[in-house]
N, C-alpha and C. Protein backbone atom coordinates (compact mmCIF):
# COMPACT_ATOMS: atom_id res chain seq x y z
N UNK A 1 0.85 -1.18 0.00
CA UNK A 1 0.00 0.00 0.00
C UNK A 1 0.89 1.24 0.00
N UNK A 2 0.38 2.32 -0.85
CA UNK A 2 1.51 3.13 -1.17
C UNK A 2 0.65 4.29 0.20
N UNK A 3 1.25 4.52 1.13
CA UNK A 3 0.50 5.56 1.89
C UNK A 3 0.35 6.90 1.45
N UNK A 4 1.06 7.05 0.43
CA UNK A 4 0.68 8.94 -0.07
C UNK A 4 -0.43 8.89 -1.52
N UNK A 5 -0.69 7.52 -1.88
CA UNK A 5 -2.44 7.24 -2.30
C UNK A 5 -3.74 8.12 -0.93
N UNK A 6 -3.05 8.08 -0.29
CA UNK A 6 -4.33 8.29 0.96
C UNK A 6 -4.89 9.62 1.25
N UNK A 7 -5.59 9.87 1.41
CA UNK A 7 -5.98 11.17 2.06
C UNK A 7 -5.20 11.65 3.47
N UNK A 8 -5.52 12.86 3.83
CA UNK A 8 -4.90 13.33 5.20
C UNK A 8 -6.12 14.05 5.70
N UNK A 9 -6.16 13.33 6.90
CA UNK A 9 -7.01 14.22 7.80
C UNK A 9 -6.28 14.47 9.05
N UNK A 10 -6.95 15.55 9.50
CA UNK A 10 -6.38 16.32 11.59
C UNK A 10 -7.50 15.78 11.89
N UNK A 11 -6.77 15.35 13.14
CA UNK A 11 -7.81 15.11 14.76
C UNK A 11 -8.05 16.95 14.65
N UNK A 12 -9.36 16.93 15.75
CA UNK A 12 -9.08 17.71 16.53
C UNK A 12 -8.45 18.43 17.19
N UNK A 13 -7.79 17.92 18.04
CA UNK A 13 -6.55 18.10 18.80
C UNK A 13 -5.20 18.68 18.03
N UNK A 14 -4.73 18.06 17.16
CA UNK A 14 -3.74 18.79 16.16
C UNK A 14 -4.83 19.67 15.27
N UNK A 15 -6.18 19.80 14.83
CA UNK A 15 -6.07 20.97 14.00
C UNK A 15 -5.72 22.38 14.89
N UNK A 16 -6.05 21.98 16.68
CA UNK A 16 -5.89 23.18 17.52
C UNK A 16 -4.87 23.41 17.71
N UNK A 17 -3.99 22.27 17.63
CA UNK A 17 -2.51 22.76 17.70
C UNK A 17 -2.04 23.60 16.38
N UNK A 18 -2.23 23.11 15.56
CA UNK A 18 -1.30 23.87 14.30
C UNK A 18 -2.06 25.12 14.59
N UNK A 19 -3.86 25.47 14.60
CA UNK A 19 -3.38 26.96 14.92
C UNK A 19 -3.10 27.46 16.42
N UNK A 20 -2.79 26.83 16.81
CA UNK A 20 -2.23 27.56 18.37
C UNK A 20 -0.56 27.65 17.79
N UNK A 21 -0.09 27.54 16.84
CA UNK A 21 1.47 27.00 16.92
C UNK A 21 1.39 27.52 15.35
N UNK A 22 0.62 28.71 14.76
CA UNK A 22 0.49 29.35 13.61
C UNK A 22 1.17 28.34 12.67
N UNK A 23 0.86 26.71 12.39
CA UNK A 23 1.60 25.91 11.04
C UNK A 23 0.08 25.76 10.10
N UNK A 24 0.28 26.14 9.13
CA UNK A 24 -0.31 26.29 7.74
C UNK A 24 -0.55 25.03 7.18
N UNK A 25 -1.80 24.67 7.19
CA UNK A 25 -2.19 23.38 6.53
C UNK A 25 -1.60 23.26 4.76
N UNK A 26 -0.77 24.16 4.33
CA UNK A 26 0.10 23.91 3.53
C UNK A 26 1.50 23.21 3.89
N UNK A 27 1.88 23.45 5.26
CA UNK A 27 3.00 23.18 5.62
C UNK A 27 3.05 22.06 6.36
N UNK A 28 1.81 21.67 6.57
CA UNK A 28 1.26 19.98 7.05
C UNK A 28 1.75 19.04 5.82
N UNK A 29 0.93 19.68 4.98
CA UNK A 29 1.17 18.60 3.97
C UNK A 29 2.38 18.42 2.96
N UNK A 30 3.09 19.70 3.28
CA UNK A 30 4.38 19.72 2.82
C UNK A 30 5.48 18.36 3.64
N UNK A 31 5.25 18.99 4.84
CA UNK A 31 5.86 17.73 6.24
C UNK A 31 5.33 16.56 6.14
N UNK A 32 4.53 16.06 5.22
CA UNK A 32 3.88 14.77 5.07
C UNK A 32 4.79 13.75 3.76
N UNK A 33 4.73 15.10 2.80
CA UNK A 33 5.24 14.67 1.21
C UNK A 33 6.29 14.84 1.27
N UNK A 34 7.20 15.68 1.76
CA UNK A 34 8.54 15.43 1.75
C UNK A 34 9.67 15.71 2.94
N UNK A 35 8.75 15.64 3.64
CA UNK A 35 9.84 15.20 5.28
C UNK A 35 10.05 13.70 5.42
N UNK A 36 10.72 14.08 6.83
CA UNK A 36 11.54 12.36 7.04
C UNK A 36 10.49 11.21 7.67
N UNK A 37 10.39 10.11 7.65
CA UNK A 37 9.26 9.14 7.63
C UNK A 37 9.97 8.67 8.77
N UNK A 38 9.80 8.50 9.96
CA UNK A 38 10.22 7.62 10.71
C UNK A 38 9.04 6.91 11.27
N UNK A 39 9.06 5.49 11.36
CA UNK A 39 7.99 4.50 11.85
C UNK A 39 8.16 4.34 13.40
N UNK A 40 7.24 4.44 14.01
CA UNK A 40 6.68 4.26 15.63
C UNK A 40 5.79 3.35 15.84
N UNK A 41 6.69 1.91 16.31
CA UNK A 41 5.68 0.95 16.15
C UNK A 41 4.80 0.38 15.14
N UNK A 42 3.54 -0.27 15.06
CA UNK A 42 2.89 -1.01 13.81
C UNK A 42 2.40 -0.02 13.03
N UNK A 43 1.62 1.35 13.93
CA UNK A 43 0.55 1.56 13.24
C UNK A 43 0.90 3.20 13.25
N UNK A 44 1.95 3.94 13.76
CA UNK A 44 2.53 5.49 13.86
C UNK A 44 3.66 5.87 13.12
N UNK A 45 3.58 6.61 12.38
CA UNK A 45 4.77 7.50 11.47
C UNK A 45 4.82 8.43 11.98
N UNK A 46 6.08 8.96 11.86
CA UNK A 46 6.28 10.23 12.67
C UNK A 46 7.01 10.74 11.21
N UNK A 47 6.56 12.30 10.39
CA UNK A 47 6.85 13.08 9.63
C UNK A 47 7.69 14.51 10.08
N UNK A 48 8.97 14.62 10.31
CA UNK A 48 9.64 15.61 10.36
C UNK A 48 10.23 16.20 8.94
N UNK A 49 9.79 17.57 9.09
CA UNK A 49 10.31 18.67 8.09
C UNK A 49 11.26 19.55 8.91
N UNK A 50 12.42 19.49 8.07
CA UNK A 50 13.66 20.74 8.85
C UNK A 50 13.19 21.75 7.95
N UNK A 51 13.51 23.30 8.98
CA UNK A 51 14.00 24.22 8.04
C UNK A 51 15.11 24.78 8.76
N UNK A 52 15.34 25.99 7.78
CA UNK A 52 16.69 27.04 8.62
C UNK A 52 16.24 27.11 10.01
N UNK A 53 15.17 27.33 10.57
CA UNK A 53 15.21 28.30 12.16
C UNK A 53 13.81 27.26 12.86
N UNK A 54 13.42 26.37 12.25
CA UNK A 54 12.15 25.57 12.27
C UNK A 54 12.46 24.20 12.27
N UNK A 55 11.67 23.63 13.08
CA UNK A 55 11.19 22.16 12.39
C UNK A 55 9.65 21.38 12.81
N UNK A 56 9.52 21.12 12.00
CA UNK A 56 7.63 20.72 12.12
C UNK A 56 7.52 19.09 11.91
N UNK A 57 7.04 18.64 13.25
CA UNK A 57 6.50 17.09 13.25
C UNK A 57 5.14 16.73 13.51
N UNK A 58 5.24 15.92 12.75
CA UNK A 58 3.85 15.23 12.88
C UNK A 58 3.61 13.89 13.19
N UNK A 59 2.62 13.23 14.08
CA UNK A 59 2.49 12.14 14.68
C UNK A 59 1.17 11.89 14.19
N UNK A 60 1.19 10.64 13.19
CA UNK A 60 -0.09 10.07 12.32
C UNK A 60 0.00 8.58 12.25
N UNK A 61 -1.74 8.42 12.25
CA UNK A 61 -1.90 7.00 12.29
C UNK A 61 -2.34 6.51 11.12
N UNK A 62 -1.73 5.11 10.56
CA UNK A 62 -2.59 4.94 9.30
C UNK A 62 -3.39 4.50 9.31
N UNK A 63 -4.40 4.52 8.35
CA UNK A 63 -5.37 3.63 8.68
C UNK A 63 -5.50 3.25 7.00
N UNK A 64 -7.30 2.33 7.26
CA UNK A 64 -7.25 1.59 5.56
C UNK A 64 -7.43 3.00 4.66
N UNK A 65 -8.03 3.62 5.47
CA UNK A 65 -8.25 4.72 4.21
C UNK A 65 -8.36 6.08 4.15
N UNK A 66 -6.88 6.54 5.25
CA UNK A 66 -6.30 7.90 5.34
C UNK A 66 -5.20 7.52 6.17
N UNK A 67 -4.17 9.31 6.11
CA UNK A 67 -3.49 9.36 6.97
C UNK A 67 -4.36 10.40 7.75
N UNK A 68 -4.03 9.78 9.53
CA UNK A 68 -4.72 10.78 10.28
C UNK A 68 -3.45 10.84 11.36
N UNK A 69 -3.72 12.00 11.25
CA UNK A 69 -2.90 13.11 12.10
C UNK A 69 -3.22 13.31 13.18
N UNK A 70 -2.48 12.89 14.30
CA UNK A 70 -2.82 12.79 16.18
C UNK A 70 -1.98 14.13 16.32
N UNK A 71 -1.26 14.34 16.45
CA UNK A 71 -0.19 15.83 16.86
C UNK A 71 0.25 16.57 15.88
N UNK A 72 0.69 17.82 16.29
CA UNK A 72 1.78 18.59 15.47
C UNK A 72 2.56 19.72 16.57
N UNK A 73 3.61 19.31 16.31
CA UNK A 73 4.55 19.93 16.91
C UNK A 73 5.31 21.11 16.00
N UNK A 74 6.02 22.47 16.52
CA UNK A 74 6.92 23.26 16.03
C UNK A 74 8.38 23.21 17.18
N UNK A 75 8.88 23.06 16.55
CA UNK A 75 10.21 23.30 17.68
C UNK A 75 11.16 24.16 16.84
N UNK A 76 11.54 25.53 17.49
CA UNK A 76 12.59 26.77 17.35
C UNK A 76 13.76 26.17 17.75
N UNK A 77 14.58 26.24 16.29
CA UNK A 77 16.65 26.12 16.53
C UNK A 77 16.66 27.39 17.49
């Protein structure tokens, strides 16, 4: 299963975070398509995007038929 076939959806919880933490549901899905994939266990990917002064993670679960998004984090270099 190719997981970027899938849709993306936010919990709750992370859509309040990204705007409490001003990240741009452009920059979600940027951190999805071409950040770093690290696997957490069976069923969690964790999506980190670097930038110069930034970095944006995301904690998503797959499922049969989306990626869904539990967190989003910003962390300042």
């Amino acid at each position: 299963m190719d997981i970027f076939q899938l849709d993306i959806r936010l919990s709750k919880h992370a859509f309040e975070r990204a705007d409490e933490r001003d990240i741009d549901l452009d920059e979600i899905y940027w951190c999805i398509y071409t950040g770093k994939k690290s696997n957490i266990g069976k069923n969690l990917l964790k999506f980190t995007k670097e930038y110069a002064d930034s970095r944006i993670e995301c904690l998503c679960q797959i499922r049969t038929d989306c990626i869904f998004i539990i967190t989003i984090t910003r962390s300042i270099k």
